[in-house]
N, C-alpha and C. Protein backbone atom coordinates (compact mmCIF):
# COMPACT_ATOMS: atom_id res chain seq x y z
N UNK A 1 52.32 -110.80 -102.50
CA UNK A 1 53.15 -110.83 -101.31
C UNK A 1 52.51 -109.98 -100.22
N UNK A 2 51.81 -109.28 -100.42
CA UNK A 2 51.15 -107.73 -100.03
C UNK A 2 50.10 -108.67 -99.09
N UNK A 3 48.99 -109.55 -99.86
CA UNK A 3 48.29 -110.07 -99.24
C UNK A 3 48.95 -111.00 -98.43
N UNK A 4 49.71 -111.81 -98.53
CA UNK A 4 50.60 -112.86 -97.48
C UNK A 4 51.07 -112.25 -96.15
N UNK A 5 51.56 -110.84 -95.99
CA UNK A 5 51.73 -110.87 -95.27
C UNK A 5 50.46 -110.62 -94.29
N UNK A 6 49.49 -110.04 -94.95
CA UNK A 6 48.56 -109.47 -93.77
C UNK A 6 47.83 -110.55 -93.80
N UNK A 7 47.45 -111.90 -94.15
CA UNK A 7 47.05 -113.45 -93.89
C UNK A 7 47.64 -113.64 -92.94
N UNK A 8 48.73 -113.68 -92.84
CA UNK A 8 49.94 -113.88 -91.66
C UNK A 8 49.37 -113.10 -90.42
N UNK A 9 49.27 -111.69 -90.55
CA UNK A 9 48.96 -110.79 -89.61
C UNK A 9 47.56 -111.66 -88.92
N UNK A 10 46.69 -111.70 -89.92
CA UNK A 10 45.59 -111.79 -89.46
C UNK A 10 45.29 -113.21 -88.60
N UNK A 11 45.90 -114.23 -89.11
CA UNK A 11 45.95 -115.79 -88.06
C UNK A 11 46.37 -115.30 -87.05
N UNK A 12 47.86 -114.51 -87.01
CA UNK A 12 48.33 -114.07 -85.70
C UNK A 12 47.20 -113.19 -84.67
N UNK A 13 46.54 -112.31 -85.60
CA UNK A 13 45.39 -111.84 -84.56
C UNK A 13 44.39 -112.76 -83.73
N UNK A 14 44.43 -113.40 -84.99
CA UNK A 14 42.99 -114.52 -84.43
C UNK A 14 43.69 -115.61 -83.40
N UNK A 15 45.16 -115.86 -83.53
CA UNK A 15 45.38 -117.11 -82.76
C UNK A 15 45.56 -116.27 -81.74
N UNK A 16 45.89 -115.27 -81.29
CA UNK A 16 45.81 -114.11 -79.86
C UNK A 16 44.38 -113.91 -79.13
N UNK A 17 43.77 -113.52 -80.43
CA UNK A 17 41.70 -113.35 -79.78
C UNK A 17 41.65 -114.47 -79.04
N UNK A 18 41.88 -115.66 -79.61
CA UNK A 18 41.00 -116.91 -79.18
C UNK A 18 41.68 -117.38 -77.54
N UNK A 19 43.38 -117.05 -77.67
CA UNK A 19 43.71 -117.55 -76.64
C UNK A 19 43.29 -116.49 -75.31
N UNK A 20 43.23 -115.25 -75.71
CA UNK A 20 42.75 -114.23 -74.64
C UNK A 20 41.60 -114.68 -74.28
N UNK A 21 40.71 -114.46 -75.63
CA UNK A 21 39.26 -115.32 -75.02
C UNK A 21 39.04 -116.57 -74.33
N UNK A 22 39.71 -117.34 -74.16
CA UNK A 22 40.03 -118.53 -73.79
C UNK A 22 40.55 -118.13 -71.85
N UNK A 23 41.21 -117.36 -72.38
CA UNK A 23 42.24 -116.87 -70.49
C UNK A 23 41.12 -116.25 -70.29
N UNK A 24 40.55 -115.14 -70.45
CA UNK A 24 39.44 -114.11 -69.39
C UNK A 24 38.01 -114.88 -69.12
N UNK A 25 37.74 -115.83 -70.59
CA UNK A 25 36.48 -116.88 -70.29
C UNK A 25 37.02 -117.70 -69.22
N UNK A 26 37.90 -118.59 -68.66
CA UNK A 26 38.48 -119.06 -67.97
C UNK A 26 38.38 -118.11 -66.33
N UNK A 27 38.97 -117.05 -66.26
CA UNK A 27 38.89 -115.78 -65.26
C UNK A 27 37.81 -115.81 -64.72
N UNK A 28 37.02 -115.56 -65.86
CA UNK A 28 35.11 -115.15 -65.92
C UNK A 28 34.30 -116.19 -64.70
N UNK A 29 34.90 -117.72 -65.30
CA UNK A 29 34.09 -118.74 -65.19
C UNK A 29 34.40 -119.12 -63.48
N UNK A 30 35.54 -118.62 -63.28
CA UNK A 30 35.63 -119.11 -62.00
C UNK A 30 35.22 -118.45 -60.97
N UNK A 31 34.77 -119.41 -59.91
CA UNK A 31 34.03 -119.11 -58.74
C UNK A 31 34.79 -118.63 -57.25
N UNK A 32 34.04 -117.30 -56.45
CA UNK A 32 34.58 -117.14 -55.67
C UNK A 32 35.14 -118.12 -54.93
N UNK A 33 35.98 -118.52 -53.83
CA UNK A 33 35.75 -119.28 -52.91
C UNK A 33 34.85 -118.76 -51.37
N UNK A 34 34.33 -119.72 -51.28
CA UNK A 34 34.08 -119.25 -49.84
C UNK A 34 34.23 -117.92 -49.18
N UNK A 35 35.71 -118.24 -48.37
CA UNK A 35 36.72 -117.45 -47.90
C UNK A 35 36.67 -116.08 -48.63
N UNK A 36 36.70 -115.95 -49.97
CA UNK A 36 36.66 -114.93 -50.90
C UNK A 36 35.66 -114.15 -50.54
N UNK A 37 34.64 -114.67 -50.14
CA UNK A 37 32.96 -114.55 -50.48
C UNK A 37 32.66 -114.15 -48.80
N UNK A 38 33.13 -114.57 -47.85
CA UNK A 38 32.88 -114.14 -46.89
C UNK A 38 33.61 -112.84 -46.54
N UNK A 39 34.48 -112.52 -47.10
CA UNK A 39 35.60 -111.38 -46.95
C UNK A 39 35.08 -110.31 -47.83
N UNK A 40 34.65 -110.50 -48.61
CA UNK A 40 33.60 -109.41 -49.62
C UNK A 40 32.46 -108.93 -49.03
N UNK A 41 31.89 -109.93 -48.17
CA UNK A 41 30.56 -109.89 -46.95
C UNK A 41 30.52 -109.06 -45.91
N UNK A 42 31.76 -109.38 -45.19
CA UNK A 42 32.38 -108.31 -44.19
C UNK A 42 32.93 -107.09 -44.38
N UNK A 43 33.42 -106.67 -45.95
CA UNK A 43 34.37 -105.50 -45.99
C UNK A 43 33.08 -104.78 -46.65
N UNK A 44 31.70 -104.86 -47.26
CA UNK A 44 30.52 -104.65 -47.39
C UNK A 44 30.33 -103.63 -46.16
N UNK A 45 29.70 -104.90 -45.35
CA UNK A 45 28.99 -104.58 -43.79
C UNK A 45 29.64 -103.37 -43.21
N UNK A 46 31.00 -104.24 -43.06
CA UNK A 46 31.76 -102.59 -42.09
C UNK A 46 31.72 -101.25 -43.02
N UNK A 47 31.76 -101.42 -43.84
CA UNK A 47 32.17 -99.68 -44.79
C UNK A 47 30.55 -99.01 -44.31
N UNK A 48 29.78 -100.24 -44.57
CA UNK A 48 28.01 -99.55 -44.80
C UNK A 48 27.81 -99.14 -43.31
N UNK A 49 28.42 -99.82 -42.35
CA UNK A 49 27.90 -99.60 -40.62
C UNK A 49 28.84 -98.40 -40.07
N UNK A 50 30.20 -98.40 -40.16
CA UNK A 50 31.25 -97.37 -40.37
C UNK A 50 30.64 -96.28 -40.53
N UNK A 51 30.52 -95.60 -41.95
CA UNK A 51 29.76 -94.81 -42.52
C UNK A 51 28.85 -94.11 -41.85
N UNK A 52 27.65 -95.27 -41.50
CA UNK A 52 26.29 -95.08 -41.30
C UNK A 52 26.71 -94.32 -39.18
N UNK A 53 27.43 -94.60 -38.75
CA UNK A 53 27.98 -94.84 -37.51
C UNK A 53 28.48 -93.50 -37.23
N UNK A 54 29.60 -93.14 -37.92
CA UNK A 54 29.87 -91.73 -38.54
C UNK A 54 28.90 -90.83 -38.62
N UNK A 55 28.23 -91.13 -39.83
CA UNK A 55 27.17 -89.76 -40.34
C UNK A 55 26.31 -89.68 -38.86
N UNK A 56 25.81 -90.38 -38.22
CA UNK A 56 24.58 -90.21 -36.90
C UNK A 56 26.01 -89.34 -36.07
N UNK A 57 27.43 -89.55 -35.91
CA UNK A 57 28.13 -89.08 -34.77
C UNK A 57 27.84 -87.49 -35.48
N UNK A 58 28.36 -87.33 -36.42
CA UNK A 58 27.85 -85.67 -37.20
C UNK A 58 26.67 -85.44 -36.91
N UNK A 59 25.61 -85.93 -37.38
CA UNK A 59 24.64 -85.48 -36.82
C UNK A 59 24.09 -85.27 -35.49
N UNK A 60 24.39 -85.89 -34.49
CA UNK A 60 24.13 -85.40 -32.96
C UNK A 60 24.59 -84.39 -32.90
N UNK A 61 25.70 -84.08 -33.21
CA UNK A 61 26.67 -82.78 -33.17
C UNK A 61 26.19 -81.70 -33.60
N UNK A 62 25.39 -81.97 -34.31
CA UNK A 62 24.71 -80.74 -35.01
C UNK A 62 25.55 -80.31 -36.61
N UNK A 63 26.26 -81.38 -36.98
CA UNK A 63 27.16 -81.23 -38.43
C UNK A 63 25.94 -81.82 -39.24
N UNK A 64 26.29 -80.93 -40.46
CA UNK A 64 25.72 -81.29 -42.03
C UNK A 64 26.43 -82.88 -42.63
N UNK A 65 26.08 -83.91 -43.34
CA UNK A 65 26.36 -84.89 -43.89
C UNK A 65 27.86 -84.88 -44.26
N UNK A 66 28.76 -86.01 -44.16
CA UNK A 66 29.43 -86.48 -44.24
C UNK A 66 30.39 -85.84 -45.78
N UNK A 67 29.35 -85.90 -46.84
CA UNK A 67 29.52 -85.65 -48.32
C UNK A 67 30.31 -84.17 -47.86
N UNK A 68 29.42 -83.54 -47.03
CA UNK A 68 29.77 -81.95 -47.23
C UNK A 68 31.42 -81.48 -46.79
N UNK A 69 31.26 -83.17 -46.01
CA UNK A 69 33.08 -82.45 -45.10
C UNK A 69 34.04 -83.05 -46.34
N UNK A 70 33.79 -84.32 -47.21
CA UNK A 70 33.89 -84.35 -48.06
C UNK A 70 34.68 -83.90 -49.06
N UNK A 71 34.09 -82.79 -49.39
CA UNK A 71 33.47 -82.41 -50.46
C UNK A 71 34.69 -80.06 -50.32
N UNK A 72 34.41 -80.18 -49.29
CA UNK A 72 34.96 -79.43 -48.42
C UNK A 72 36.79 -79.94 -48.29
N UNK A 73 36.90 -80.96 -47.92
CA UNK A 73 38.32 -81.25 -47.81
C UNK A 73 38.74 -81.62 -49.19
N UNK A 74 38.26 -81.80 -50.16
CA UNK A 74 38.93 -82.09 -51.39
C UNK A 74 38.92 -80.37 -51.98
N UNK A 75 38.08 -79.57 -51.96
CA UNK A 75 38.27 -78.28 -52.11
C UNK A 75 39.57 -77.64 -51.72
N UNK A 76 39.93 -77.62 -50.20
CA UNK A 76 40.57 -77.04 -49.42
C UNK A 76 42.00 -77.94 -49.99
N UNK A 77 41.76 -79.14 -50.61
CA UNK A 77 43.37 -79.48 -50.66
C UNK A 77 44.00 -78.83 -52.21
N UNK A 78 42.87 -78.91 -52.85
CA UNK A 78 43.15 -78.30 -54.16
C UNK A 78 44.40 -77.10 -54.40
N UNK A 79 45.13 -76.95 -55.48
CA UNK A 79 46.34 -75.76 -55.09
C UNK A 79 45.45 -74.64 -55.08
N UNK A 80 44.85 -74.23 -55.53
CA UNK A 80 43.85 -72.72 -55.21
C UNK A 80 42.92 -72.75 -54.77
N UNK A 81 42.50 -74.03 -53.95
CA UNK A 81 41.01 -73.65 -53.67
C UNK A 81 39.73 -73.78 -53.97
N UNK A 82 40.29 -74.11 -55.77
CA UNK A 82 38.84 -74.78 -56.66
C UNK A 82 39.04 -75.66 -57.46
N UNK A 83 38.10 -76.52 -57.77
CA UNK A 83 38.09 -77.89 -58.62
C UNK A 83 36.56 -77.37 -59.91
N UNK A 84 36.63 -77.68 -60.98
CA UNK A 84 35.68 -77.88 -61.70
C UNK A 84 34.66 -79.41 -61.54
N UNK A 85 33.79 -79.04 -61.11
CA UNK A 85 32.88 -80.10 -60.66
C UNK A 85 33.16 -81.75 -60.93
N UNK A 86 33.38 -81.35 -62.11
CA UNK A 86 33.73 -83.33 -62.76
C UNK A 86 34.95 -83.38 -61.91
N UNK A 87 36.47 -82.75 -61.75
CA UNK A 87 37.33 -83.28 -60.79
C UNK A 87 36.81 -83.19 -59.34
N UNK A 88 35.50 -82.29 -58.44
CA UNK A 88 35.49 -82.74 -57.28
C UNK A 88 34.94 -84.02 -56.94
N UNK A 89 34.04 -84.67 -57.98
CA UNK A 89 33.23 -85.64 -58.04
C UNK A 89 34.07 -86.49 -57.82
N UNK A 90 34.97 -86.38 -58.90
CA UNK A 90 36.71 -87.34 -58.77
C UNK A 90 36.98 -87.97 -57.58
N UNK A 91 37.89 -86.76 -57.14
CA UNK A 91 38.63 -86.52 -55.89
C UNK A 91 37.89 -87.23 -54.66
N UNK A 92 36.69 -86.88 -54.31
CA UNK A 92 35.80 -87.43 -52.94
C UNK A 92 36.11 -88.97 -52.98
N UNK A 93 36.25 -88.76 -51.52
CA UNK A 93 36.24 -90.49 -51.24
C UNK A 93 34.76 -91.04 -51.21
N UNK A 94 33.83 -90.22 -50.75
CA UNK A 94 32.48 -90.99 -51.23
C UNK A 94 32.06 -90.56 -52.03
N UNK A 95 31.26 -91.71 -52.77
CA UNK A 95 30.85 -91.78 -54.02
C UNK A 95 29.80 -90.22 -53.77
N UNK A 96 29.25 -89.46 -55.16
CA UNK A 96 28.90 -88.58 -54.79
C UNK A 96 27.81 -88.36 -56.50
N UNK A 97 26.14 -89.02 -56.16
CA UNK A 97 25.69 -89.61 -57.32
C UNK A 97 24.90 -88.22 -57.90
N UNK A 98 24.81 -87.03 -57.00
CA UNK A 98 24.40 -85.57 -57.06
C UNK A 98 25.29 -84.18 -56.59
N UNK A 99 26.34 -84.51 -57.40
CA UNK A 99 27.76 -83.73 -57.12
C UNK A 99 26.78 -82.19 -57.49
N UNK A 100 26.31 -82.21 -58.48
CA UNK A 100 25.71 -80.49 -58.71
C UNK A 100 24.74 -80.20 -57.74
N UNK A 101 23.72 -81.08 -57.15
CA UNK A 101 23.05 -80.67 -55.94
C UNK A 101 23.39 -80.24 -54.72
N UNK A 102 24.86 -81.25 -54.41
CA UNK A 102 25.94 -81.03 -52.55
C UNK A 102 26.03 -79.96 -53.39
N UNK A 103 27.05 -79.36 -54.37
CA UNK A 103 27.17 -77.93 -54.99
C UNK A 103 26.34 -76.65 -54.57
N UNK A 104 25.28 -76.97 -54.98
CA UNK A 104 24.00 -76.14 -54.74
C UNK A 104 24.03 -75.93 -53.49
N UNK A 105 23.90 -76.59 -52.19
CA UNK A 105 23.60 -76.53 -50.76
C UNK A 105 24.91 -75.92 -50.71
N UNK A 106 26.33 -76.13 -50.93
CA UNK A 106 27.22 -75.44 -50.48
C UNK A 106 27.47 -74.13 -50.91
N UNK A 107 26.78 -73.64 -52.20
CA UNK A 107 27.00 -72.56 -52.37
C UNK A 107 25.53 -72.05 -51.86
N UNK A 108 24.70 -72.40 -51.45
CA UNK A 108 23.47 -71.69 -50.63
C UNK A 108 23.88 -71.35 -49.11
N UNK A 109 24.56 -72.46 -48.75
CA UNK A 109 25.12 -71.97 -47.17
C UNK A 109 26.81 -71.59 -47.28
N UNK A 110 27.20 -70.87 -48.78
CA UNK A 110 27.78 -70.08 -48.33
C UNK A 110 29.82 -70.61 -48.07
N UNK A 111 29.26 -71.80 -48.39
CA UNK A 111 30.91 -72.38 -47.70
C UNK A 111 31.59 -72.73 -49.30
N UNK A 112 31.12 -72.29 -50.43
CA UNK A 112 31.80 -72.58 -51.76
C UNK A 112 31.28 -71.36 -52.57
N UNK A 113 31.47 -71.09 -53.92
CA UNK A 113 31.34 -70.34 -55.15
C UNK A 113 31.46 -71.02 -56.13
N UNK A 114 30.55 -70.66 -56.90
CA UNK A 114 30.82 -71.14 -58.52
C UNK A 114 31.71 -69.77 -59.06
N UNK A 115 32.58 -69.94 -59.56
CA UNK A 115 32.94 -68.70 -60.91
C UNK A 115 33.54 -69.78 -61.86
N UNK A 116 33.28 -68.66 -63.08
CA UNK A 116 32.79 -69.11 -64.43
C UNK A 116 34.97 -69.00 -64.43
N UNK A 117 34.89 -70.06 -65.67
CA UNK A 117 36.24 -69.81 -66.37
C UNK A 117 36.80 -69.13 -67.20
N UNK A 118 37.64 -68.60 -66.74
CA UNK A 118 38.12 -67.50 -67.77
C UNK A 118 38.47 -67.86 -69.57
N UNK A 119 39.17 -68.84 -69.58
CA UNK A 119 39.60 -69.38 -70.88
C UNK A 119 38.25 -70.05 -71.30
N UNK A 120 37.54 -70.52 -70.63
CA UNK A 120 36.10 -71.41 -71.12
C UNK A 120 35.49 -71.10 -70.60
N UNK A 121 34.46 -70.19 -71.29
CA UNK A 121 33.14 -69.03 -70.32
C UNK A 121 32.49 -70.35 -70.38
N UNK A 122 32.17 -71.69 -71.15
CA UNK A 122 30.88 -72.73 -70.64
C UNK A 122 31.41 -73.49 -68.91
N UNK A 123 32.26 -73.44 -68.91
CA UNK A 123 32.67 -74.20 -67.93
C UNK A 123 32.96 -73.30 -66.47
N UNK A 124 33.14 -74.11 -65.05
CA UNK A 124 32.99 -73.25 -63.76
C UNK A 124 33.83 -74.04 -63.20
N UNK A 125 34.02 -73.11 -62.38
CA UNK A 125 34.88 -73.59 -60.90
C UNK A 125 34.14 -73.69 -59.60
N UNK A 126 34.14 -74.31 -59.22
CA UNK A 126 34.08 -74.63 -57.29
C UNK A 126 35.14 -74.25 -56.79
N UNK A 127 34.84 -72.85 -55.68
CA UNK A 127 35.79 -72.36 -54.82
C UNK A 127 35.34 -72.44 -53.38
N UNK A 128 36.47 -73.00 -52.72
CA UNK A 128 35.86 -72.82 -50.95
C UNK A 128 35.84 -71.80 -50.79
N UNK A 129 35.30 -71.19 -49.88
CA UNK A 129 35.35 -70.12 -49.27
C UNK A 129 35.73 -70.01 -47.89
N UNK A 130 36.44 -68.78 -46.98
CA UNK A 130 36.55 -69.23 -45.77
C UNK A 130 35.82 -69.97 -44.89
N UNK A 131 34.59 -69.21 -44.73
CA UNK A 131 33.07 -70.15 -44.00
C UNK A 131 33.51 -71.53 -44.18
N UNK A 132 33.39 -71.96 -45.35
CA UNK A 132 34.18 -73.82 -45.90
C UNK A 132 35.01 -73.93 -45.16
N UNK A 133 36.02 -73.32 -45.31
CA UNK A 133 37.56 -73.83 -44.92
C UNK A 133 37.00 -74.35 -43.28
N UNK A 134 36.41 -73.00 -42.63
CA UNK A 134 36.51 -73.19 -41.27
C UNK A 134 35.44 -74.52 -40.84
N UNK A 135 33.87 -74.54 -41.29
CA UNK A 135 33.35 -75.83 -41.00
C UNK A 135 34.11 -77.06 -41.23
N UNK A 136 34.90 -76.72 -42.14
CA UNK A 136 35.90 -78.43 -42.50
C UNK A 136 36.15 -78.61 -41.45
N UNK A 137 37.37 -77.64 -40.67
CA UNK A 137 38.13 -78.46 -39.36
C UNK A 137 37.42 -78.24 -38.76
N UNK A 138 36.32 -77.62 -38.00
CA UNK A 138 35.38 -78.07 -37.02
C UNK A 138 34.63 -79.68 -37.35
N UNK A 139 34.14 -79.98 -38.43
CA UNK A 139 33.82 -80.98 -38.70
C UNK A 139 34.99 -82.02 -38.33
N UNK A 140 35.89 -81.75 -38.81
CA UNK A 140 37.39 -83.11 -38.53
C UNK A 140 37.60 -83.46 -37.21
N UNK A 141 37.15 -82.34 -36.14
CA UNK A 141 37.22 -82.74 -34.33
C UNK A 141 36.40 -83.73 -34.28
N UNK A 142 34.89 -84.04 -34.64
CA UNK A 142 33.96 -84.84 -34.79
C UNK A 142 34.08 -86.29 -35.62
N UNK A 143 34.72 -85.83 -36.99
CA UNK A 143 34.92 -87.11 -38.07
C UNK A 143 35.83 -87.97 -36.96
N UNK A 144 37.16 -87.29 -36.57
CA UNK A 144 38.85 -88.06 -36.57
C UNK A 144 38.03 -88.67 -35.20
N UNK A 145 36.96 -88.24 -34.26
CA UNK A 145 36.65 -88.97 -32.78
C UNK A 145 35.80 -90.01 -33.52
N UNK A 146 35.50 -89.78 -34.88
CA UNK A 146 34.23 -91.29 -35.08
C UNK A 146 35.70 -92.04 -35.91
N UNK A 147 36.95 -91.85 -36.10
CA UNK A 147 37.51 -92.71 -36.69
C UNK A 147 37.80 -93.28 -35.60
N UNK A 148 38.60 -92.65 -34.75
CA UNK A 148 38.83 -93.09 -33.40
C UNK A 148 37.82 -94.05 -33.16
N UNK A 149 36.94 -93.78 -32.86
CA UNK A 149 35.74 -94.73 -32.35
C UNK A 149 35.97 -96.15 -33.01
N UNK A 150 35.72 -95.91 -34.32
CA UNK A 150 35.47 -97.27 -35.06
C UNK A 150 35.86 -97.63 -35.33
N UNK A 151 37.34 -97.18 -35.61
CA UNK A 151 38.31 -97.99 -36.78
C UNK A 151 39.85 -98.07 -35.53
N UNK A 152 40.10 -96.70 -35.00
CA UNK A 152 41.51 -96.60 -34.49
C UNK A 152 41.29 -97.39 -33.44
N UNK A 153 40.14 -97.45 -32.37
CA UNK A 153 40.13 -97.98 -30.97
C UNK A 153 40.28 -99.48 -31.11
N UNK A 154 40.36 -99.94 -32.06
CA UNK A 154 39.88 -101.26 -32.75
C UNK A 154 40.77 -102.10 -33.00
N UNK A 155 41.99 -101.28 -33.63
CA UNK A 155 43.17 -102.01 -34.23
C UNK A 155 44.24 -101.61 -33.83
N UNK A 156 45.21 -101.74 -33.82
CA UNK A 156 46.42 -101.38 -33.47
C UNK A 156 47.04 -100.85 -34.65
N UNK A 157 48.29 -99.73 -34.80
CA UNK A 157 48.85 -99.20 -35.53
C UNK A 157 49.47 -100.31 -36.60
N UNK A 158 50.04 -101.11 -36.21
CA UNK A 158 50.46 -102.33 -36.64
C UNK A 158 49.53 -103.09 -37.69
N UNK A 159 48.02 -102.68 -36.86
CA UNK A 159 46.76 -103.71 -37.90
C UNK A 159 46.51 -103.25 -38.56
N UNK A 160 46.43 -101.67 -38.79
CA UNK A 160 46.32 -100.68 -39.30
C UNK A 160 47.17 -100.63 -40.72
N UNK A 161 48.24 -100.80 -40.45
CA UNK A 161 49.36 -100.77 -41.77
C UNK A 161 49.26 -101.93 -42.84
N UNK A 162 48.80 -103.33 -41.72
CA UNK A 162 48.50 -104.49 -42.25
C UNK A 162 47.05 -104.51 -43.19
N UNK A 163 46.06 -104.06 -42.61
CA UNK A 163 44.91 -103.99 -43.24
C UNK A 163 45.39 -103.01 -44.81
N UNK A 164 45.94 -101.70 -44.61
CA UNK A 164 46.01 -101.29 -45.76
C UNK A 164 46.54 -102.13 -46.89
N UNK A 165 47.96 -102.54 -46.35
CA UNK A 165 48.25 -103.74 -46.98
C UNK A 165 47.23 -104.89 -48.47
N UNK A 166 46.34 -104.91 -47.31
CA UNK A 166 45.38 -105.92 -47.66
C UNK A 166 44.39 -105.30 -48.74
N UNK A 167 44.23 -104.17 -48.58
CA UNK A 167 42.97 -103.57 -49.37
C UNK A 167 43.78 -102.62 -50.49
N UNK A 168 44.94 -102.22 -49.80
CA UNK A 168 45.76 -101.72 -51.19
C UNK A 168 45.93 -103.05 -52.21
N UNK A 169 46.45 -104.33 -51.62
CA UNK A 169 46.07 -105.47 -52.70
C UNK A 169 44.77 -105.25 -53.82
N UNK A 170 43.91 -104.97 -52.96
CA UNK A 170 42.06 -105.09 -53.61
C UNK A 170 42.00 -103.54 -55.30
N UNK A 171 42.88 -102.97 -54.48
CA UNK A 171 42.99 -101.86 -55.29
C UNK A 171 42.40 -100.92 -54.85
N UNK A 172 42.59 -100.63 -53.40
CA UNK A 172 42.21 -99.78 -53.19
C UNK A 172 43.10 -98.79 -52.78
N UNK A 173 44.17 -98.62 -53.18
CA UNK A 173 45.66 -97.88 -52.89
C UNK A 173 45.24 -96.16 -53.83
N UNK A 174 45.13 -95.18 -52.96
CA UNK A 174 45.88 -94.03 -53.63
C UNK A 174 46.76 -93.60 -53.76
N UNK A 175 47.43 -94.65 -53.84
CA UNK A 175 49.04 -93.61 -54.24
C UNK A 175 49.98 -93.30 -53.08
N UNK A 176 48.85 -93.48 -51.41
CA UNK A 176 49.17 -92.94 -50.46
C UNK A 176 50.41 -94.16 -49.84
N UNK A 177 51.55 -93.69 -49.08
CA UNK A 177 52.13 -94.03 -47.89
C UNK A 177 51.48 -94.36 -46.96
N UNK A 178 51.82 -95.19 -45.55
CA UNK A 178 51.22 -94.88 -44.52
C UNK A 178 51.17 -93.41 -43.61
N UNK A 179 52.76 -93.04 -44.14
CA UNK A 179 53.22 -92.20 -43.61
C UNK A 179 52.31 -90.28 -44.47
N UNK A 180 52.17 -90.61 -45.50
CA UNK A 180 51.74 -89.49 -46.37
C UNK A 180 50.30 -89.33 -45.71
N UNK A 181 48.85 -90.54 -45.44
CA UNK A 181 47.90 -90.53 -44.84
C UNK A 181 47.65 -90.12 -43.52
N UNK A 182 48.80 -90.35 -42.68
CA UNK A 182 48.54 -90.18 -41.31
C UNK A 182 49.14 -87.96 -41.57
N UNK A 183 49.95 -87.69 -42.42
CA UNK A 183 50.17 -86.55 -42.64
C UNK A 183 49.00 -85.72 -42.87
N UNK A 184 48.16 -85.87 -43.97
CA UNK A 184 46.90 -85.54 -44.68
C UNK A 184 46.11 -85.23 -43.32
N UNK A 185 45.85 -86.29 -42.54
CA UNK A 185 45.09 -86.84 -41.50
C UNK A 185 45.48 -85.04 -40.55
N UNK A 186 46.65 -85.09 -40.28
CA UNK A 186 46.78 -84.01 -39.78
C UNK A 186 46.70 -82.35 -40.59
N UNK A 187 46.96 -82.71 -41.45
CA UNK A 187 46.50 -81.00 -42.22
C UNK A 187 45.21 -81.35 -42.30
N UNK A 188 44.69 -81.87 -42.34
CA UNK A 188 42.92 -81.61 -42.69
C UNK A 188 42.66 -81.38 -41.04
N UNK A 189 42.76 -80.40 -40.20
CA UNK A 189 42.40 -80.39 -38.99
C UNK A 189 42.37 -79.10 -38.97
């Protein structure tokens, strides 16, 4: 009886595998459309020109890379001040493929600290430091005029809510409100 039931179990597994395999091979197999494919093309382009559009407005200015303000505002939002490296890597909205190197430059110029952990001497913290705190919002007069530039002058508040809409679909939603972002938007200043 012992074996009957787990025969039982086991068709039931297999008649589940096959039909899953069956639905995601199905998923797999199908082709963008067009429309799909051109909208993947464009939301590409703009992030890479955006970006790229941005980092040159910092740099005329005489600001350090984009990563650093970064990198800097996920510090500063933290409840004390410091993140252990694997969560700042996290946290950043850009991807960040030499999180211990930006590290390095920020604690060479001074705007972060490593200290070691108390409960886990192998492990460290990233702490801003004032110097940090203060380049952040000098940097944010510069960032919020290249959002302005590229993104706010562009759309209307309205397109604005709509687009998130659209890309929170994609999955690109943190969790955020419209109302919680445009908040953020203002403490990071």
């Amino acid at each position: 009886m012992h074996l009957h039931g787990i025969t039982d179990i086991d068709a039931y597994a297999f008649n589940a595998l096959k039909w899953f395999s069956y639905v995601v091979g199905s998923v797999m197999k199908r082709k963008p459309s067009t429309e799909a494919t051109a909208a993947w093309i464009r939301l590409m382009r703009v992030q890479s020109r955006v970006l790229d559009a941005v980092e040159q407005d910092l740099k005329k200015t005489g600001f350090p890379p984009l990563a650093w303000y970064d990198a800097l505002l996920e510090l500063s939002r933290a409840p004390s001040g410091e993140l252990r490296p694997v969560e700042l890597e996290k946290q950043m909205l850009l991807p960040q493929y030499s999180t211990s190197r930006l590290i390095d430059r920020l604690v060479d110029e001074g705007l972060a600290a490593r200290r070691e952990c108390e409960i886990d001497k192998r492990g460290q913290f990233v702490e801003i430091t004032e110097a940090g705190r203060e380049l952040q919002k000098k940097m944010w007069g510069a960032y919020s005029a290249g959002i302005e530039k590229y993104v706010g002058s562009k759309l209307s508040d309205a397109d604005a809510v709509k687009l998130c809409g659209l890309l929170d679909r994609l999955g690109c939603s943190c969790g955020e409100a419209p109302s919680l972002a445009a908040k953020d938007s203002a403490s990071a200043r």
